[in-house]
C-alpha atoms as a PDB file:
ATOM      1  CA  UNK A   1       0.000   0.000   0.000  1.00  0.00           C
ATOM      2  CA  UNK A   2       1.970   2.979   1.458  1.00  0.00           C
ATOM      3  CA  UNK A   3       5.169   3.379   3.112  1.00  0.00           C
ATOM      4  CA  UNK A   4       4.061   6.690   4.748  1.00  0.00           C
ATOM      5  CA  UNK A   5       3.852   5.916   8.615  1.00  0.00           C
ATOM      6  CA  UNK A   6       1.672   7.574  11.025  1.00  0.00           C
ATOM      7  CA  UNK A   7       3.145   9.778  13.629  1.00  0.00           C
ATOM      8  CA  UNK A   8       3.831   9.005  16.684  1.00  0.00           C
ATOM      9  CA  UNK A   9       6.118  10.890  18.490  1.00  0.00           C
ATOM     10  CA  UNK A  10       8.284   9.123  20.271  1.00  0.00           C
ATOM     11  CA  UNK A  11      10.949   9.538  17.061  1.00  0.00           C
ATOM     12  CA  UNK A  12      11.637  13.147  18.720  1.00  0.00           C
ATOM     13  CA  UNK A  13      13.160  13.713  21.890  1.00  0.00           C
ATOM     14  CA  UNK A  14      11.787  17.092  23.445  1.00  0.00           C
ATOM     15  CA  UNK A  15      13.900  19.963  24.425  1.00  0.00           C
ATOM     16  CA  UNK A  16      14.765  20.426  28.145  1.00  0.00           C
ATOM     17  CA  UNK A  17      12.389  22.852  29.481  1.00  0.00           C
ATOM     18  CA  UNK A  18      13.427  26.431  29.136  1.00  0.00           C
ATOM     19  CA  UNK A  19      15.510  25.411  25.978  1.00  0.00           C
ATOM     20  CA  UNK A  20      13.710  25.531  22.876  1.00  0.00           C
ATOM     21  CA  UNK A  21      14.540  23.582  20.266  1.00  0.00           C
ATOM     22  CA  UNK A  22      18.030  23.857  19.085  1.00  0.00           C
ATOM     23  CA  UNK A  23      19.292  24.876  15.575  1.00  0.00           C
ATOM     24  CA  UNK A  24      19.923  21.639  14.593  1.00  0.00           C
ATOM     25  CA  UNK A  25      16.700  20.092  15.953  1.00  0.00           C
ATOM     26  CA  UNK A  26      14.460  22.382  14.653  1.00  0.00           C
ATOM     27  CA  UNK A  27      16.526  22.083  11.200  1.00  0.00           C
ATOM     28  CA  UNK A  28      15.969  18.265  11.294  1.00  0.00           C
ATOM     29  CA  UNK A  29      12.189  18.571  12.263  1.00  0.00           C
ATOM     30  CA  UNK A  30      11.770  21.479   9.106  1.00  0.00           C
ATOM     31  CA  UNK A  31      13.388  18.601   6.782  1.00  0.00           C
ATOM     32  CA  UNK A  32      11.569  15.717   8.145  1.00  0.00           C
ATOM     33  CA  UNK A  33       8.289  17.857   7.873  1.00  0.00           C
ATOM     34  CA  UNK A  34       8.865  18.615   4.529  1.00  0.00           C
ATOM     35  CA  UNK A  35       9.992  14.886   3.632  1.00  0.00           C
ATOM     36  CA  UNK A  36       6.292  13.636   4.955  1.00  0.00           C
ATOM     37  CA  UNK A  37       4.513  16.423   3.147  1.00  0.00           C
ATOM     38  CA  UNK A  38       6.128  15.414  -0.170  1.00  0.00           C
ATOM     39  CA  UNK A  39       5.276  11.770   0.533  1.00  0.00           C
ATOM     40  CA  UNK A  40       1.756  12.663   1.620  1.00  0.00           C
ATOM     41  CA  UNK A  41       1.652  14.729  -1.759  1.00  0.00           C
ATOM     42  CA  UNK A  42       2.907  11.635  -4.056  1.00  0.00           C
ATOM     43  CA  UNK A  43       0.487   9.424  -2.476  1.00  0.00           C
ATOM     44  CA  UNK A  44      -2.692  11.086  -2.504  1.00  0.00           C
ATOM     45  CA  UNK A  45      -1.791  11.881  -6.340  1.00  0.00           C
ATOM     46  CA  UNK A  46      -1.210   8.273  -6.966  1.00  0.00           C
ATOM     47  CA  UNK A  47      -4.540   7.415  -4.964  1.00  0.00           C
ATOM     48  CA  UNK A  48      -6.141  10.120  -6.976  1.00  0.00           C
ATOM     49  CA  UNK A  49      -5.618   8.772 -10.527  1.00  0.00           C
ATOM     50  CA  UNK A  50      -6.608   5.497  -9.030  1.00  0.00           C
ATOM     51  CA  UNK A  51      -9.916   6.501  -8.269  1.00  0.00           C
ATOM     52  CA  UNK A  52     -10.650   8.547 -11.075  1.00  0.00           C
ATOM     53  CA  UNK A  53      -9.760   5.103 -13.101  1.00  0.00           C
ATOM     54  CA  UNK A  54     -11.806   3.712 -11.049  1.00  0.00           C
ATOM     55  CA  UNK A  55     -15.034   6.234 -11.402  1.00  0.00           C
ATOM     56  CA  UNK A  56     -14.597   5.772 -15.080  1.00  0.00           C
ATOM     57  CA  UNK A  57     -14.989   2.379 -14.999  1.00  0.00           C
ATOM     58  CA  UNK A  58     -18.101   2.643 -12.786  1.00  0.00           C
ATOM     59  CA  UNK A  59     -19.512   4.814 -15.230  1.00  0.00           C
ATOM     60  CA  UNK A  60     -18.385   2.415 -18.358  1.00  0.00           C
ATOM     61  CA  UNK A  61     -19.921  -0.388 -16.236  1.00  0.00           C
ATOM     62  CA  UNK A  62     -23.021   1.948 -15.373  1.00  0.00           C
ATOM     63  CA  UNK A  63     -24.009   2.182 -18.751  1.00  0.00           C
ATOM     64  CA  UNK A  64     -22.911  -0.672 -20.068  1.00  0.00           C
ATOM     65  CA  UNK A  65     -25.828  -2.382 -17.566  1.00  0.00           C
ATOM     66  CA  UNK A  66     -28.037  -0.014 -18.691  1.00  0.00           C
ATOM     67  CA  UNK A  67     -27.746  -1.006 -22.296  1.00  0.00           C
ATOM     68  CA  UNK A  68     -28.216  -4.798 -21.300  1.00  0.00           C
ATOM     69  CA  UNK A  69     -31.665  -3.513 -19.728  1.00  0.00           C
ATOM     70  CA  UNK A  70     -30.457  -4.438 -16.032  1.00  0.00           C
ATOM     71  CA  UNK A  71     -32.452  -3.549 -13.025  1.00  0.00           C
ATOM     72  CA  UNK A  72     -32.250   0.338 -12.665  1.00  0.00           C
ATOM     73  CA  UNK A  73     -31.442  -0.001  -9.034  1.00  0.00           C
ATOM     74  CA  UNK A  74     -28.576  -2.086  -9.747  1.00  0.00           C
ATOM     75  CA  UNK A  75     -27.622   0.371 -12.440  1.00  0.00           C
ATOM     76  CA  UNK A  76     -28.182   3.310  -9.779  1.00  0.00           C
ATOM     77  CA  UNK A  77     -26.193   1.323  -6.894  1.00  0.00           C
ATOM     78  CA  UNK A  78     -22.899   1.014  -9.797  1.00  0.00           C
ATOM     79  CA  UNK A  79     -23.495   5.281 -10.894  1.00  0.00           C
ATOM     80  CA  UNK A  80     -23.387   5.952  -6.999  1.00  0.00           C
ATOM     81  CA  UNK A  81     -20.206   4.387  -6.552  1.00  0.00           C
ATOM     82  CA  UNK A  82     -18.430   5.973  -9.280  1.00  0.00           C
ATOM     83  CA  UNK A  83     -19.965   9.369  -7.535  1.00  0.00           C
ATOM     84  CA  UNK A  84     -18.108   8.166  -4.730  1.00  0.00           C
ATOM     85  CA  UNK A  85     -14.591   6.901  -6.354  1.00  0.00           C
ATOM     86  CA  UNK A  86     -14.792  10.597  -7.867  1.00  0.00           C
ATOM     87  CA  UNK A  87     -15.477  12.637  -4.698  1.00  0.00           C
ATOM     88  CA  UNK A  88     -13.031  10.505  -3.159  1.00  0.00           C
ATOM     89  CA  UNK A  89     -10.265  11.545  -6.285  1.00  0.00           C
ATOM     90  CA  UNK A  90     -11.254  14.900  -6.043  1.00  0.00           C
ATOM     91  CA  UNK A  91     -10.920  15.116  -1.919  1.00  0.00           C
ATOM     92  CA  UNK A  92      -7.416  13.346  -2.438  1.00  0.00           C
ATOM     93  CA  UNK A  93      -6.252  15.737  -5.097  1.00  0.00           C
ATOM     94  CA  UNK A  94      -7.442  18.725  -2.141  1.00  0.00           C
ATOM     95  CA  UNK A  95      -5.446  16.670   0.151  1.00  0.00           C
ATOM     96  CA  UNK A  96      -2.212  16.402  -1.868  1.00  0.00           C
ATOM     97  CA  UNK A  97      -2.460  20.507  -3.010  1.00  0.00           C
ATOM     98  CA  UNK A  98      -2.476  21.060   0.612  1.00  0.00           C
ATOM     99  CA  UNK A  99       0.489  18.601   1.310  1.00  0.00           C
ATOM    100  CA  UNK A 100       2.378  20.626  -1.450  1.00  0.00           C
ATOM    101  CA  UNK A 101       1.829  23.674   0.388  1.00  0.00           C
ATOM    102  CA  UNK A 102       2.665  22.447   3.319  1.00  0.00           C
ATOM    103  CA  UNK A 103       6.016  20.947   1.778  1.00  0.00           C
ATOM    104  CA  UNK A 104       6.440  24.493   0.238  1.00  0.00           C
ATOM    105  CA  UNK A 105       6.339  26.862   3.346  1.00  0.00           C
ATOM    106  CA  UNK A 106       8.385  24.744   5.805  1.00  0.00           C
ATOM    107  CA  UNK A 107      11.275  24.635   2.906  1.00  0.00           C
ATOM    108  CA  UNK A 108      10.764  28.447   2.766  1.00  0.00           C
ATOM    109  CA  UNK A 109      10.757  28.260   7.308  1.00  0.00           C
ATOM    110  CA  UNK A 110      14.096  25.673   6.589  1.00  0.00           C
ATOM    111  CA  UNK A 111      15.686  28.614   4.114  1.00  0.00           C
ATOM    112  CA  UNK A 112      14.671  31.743   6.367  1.00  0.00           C
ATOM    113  CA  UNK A 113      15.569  29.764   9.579  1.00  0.00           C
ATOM    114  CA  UNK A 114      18.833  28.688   7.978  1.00  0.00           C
ATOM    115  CA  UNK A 115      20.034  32.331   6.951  1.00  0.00           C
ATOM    116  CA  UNK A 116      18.870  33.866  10.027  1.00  0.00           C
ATOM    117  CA  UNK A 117      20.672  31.364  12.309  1.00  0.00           C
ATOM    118  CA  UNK A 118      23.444  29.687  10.783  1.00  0.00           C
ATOM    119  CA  UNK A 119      25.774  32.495  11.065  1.00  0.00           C
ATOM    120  CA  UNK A 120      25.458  32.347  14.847  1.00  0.00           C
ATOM    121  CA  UNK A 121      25.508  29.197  15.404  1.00  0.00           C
ATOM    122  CA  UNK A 122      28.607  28.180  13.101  1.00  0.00           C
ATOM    123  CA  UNK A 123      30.418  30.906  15.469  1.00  0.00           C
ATOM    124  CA  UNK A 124      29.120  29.274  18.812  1.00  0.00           C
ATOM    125  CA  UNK A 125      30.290  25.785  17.937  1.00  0.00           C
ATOM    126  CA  UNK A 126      34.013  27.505  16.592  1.00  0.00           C
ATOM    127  CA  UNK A 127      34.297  29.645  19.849  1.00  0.00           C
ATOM    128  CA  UNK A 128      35.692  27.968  23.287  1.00  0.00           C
ATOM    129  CA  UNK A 129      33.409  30.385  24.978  1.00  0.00           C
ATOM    130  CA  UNK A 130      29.659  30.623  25.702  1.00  0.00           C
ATOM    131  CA  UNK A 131      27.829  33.053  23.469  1.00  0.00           C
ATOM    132  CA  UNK A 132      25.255  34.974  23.803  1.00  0.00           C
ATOM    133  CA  UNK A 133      21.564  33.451  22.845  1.00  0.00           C
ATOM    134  CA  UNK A 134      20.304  35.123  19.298  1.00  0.00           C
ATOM    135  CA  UNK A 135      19.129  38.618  19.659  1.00  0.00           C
ATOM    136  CA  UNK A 136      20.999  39.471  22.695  1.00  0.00           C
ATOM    137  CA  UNK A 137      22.508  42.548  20.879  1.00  0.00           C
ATOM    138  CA  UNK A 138      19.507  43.348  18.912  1.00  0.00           C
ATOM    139  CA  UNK A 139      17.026  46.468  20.413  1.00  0.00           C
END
């Protein structure tokens, strides 16, 4: 089926209280976020075409039936459930447009995060001495 897992955090360890995440952890979460969104997004595209191959084929079946003179509720029963295979494509295709924003604005949090920070914290971990937390100097 899928090889997207469902959350359940005990894959991050959370900051000592006071803390905050660190650069590096918040980094890691940014990428890992935006890993899952693009997974999510691949999926629910996949799962989209499926169903919308699957609604067509309802609807082939549908009125194929029809033509042989079956039942009309058995007709109506196959129509309704290529309604449904097609809500359920179009609801997946909302899903993975979502996913792709999602993917979209942590990579831009990752990039602003990454230009705002880096520069201190590249010069904390050269320096022997304890630096000052971001924005210390900043009024």
């Amino acid at each position: 089926m899928s090889d997207i897992t469902p959350y359940t955090g005990s894959d991050v360890a959370a900051p000592a209280e006071g803390s905050g995440a660190t650069f590096v952890q918040l980094a890691a979460r940014t990428a890992r976020l935006s890993a899952a969104a693009l997974a999510l997004k691949h999926e629910m595209g996949k799962l989209q075409k499926h169903m919308e191959n699957n609604a067509d084929t309802a609807m082939r079946v549908a009125e194929l039936a029809g033509q042989a003179e079956v039942d009309q509720s058995h007709t109506a029963m196959i129509q309704e459930t290529g309604l449904a295979f097609r809500e359920v494509a179009n609801a997946s295709g909302e899903l993975a447009q979502t996913a792709d924003r999602v993917e979209q604005a942590s990579r831009e949090f990752r990039d602003a995060h990454d230009a705002q920070y880096r520069p201190g914290y590249e010069v904390n971990q050269a320096s022997a001495y304890q630096q000052p937390k971001p924005g210390f100097f900043r009024r």
